[in-house]
Protein backbone atom coordinates (compact mmCIF):
# COMPACT_ATOMS: atom_id res chain seq x y z
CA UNK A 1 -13.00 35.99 8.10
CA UNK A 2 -15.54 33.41 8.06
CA UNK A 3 -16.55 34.34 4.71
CA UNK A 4 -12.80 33.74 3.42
CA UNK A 5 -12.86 29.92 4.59
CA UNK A 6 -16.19 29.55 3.02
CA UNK A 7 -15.09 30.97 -0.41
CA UNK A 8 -12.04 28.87 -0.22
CA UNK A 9 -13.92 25.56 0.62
CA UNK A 10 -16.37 26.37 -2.28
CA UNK A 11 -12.97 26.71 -4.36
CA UNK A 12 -11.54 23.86 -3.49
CA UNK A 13 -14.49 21.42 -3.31
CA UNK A 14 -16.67 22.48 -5.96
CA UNK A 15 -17.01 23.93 -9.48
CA UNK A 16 -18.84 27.39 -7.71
CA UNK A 17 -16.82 30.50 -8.69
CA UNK A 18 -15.74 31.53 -5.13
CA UNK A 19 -13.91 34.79 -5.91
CA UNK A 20 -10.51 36.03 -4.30
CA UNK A 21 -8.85 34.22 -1.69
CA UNK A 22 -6.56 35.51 0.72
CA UNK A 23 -3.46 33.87 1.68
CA UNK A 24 -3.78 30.42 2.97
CA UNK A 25 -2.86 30.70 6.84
CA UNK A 26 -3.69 27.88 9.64
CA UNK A 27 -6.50 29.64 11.49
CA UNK A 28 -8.24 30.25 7.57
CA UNK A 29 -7.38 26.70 6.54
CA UNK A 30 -9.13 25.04 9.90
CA UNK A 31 -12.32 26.92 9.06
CA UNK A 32 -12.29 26.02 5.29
CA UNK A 33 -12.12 22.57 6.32
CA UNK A 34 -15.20 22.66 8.84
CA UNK A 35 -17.64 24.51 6.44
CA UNK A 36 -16.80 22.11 3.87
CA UNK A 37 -20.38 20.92 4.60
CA UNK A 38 -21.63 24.35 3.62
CA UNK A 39 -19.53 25.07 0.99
CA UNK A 40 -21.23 22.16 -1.26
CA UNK A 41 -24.90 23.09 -0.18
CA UNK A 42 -25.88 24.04 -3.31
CA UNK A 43 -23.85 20.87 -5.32
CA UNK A 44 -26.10 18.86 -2.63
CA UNK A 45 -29.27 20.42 -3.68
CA UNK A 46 -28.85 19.45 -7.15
CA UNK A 47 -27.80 16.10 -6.82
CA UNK A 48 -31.27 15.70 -4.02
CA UNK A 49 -33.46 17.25 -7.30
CA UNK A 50 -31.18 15.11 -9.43
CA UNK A 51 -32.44 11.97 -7.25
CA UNK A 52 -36.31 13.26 -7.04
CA UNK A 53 -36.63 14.35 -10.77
CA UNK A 54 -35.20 10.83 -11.91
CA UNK A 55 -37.16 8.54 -9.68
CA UNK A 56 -40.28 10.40 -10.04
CA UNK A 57 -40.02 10.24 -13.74
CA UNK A 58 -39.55 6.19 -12.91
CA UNK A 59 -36.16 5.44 -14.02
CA UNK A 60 -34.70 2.38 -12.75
CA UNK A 61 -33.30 2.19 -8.91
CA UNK A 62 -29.38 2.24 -10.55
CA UNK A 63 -29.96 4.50 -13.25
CA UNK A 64 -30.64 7.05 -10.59
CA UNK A 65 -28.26 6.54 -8.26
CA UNK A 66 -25.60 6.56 -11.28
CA UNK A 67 -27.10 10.15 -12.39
CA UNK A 68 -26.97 11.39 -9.29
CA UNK A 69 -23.27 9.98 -8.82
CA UNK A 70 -21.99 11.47 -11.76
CA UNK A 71 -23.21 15.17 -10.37
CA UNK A 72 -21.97 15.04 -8.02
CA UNK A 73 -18.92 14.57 -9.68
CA UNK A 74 -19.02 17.08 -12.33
CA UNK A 75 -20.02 19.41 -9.53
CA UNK A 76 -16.71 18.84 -7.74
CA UNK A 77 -14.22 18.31 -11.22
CA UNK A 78 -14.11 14.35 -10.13
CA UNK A 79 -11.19 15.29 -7.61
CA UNK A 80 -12.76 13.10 -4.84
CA UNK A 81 -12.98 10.37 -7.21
CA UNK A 82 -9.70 10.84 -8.43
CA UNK A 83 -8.40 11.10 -5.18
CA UNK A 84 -9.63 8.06 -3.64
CA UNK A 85 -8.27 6.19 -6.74
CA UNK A 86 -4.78 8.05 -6.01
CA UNK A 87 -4.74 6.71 -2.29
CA UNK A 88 -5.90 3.12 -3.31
CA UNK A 89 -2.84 2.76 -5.41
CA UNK A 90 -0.07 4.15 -3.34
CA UNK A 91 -1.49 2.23 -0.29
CA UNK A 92 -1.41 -0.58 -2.27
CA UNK A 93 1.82 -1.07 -4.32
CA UNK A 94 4.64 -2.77 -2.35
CA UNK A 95 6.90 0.24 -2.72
CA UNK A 96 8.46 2.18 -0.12
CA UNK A 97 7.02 5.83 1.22
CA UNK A 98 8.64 8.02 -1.80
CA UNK A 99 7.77 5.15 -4.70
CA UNK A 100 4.18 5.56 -3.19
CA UNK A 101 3.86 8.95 -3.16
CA UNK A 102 5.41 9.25 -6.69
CA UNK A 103 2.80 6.34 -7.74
CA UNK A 104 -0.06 8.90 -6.09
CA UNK A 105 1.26 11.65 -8.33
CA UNK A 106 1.07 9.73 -11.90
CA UNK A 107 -1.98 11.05 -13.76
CA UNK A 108 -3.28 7.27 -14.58
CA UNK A 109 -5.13 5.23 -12.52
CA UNK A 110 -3.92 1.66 -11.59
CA UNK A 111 -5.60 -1.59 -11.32
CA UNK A 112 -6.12 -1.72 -7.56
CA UNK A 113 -7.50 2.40 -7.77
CA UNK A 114 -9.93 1.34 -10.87
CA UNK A 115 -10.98 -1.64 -8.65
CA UNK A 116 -11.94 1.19 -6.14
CA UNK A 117 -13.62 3.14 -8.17
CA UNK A 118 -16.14 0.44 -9.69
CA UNK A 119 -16.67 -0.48 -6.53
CA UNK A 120 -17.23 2.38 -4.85
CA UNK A 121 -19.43 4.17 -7.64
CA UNK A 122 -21.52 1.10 -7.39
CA UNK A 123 -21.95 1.11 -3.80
CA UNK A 124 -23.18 4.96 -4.18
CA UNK A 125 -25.56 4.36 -6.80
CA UNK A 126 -27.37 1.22 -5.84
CA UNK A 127 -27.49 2.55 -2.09
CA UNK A 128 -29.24 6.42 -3.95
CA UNK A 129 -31.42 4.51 -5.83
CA UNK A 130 -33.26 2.13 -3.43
CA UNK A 131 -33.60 5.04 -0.71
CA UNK A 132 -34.77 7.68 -3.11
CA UNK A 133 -38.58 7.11 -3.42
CA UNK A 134 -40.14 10.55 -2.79
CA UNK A 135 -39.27 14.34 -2.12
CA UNK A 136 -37.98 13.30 1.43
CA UNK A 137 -35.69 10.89 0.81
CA UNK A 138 -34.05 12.58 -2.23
CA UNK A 139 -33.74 15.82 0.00
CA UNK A 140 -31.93 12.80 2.59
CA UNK A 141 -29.29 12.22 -0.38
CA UNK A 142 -27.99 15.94 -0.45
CA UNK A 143 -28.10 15.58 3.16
CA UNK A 144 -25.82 13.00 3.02
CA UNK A 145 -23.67 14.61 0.56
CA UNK A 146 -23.09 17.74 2.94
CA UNK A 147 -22.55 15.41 5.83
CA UNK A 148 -20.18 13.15 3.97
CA UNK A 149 -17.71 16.64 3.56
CA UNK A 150 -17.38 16.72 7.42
CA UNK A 151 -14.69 13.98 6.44
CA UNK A 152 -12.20 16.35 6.07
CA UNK A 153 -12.02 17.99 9.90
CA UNK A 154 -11.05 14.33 10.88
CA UNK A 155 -8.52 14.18 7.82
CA UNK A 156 -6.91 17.69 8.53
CA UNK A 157 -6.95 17.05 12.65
CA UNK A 158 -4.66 18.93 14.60
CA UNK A 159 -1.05 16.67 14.67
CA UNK A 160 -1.68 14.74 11.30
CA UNK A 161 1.30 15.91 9.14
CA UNK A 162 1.27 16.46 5.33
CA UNK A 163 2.65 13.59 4.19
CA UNK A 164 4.59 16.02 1.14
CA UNK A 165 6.20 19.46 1.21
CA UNK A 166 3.84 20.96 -1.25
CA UNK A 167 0.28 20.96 -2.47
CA UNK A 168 -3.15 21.36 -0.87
CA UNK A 169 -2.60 18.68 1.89
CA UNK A 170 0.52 21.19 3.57
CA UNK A 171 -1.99 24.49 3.62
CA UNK A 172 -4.62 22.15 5.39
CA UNK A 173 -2.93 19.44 7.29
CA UNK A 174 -3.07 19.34 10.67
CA UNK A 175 -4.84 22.53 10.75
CA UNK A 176 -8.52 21.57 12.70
CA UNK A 177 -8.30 21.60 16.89
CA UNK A 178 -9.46 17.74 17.47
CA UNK A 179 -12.25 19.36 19.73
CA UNK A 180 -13.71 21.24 16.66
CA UNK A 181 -13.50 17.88 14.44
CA UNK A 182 -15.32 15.59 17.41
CA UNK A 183 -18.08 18.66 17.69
CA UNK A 184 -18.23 18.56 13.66
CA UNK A 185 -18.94 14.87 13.79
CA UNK A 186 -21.45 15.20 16.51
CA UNK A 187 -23.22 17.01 14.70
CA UNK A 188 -23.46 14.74 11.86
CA UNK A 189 -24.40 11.98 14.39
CA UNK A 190 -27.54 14.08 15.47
CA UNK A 191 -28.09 14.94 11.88
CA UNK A 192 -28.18 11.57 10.41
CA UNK A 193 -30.16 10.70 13.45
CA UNK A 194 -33.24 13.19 12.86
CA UNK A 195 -32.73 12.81 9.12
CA UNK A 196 -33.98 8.98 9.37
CA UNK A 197 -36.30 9.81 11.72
CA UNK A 198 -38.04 12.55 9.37
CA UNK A 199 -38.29 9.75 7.15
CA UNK A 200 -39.81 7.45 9.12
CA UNK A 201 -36.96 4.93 9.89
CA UNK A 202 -35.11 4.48 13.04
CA UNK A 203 -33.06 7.77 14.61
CA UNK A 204 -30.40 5.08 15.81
CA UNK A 205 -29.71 3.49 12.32
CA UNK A 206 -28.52 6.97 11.17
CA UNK A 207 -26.31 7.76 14.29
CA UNK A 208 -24.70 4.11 14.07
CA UNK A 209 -23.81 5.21 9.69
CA UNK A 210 -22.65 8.45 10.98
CA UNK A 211 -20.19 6.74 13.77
CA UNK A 212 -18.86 4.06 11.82
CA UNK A 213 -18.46 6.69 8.63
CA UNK A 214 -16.42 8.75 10.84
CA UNK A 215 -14.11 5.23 12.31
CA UNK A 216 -13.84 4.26 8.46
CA UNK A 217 -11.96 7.82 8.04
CA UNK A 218 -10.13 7.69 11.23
CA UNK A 219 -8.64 4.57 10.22
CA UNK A 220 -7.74 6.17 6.51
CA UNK A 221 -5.83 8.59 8.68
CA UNK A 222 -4.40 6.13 10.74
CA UNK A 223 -2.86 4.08 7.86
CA UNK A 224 -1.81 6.81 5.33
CA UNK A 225 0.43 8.24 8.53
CA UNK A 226 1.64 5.06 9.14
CA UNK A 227 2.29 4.19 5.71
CA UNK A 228 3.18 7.80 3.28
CA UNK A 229 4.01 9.93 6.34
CA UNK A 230 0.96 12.19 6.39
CA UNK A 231 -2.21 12.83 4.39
CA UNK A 232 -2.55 14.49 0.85
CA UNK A 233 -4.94 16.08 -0.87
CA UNK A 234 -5.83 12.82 -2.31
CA UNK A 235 -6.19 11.31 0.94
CA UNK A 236 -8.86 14.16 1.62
CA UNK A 237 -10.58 13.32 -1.40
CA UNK A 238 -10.85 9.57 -0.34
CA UNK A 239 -12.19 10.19 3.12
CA UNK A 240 -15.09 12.16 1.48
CA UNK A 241 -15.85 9.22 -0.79
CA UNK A 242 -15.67 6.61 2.03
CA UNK A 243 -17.38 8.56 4.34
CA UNK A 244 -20.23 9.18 1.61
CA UNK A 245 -20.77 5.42 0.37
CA UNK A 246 -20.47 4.17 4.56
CA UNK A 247 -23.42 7.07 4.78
CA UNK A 248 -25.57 6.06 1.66
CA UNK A 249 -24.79 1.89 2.60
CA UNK A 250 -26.10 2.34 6.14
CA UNK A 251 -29.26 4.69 5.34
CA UNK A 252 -29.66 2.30 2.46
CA UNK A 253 -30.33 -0.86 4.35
């Protein structure tokens, strides 16, 4: 059982052959969403060798972040990126819920989504390169790149609706008890914590990235409700991103 969610989170979230997946029920959907952290383990070890290889070499500070950046998003087909884009443009045009979602849908990326993306990318990769200066802190980047997938038990918690009738976001929507996605971020609060401690830095600093990560996605939920109905795929893919460059900001300074 456990194995199925796993396989389907590595599916979903990565390029990893996962194998056969069962029918997409709640109960499987829920635990697919909370090993998401798992599930990109091994993306996360390549980007942290990725990060070490590249500054140890001596590339410059955003030259390493940027490689790092984009393997993480070969690693997971861009859909985060994509996604995040996606939501930036249908909460931004002036049109009503159904215009939005159709805007969400088009394959091209709009101004406001671009805007996103530039900024975003270059939030990740200046924040990778200044922290990555030895084996520790690069291993601290995949870290953060596990932790940043815990974004989608706060996405998919219990109540949120799908904000369509098909695609990803109505298998997973709603499908994560609220208890599970607090326990899920607690963890990544104690994580974080020791993390910056192992590296020498304060164990505080990491909780306070971790907490206000894990607001910045709340309030992503809070909005697309309010605004498309429900979360989307999309919107899943842009809590992972926000939650990621909140992460790599905070550890950063």
């Amino acid at each position: 059982m456990a194995l199925d969610g796993l396989r389907l989170a590595t599916g979903t979230l990565t390029v990893i052959p996962s194998g056969p997946i069962p029918e997409i029920d709640r109960p499987l959907a829920a635990r697919a969403m909370i090993v998401a952290p798992l599930a990109v383990l091994p993306l996360a070890v390549v980007a942290a060798a990725v990060a070490w290889v590249a500054s140890t070499a001596g590339m410059p500070e955003l030259v390493v972040g940027l490689l790092v950046v984009g393997t993480l998003a070969l690693g997971s087909r861009g859909m985060h990126l994509d996604g995040l884009a996606d939501t930036v443009d249908g909460l931004a045009s002036g049109w009503d819920r159904q215009r939005a979602l159709k805007i969400m849908q088009r394959g091209n990326t709009g101004p406001m989504g671009a805007a996103a993306l530039v900024i975003m990318i270059g939030l990740q990769a200046a924040s990778i390169g200044r922290m990555t200066v030895d084996l520790r802190s690069a291993i601290l980047v995949g870290v953060l790149v596990c932790c940043s997938r815990c974004a989608l038990s706060l996405v998919c918690g219990r109540g949120v609706p799908a904000a369509r009738t098909q695609g990803l976001g109505v298998a997973v929507a709603g499908s994560v008890p609220w208890l599970a996605a607090f326990l899920t971020w607690l963890a990544v609060a104690i994580v974080l914590g020791l993390s910056q401690a192992a590296v020498g830095s304060s164990y505080a600093s990491g909780v306070i990235a971790a907490v206000v990560a894990g607001l910045a996605v709340l309030l992503l939920v809070w909005r697309c409700v309010r605004r498309l109905g429900g979360v989307t795929g999309d919107v899943m893919g842009a809590g992972i991103e926000i939650a990621l460059t909140i992460m790599l900001v905070g550890i950063a300074v």
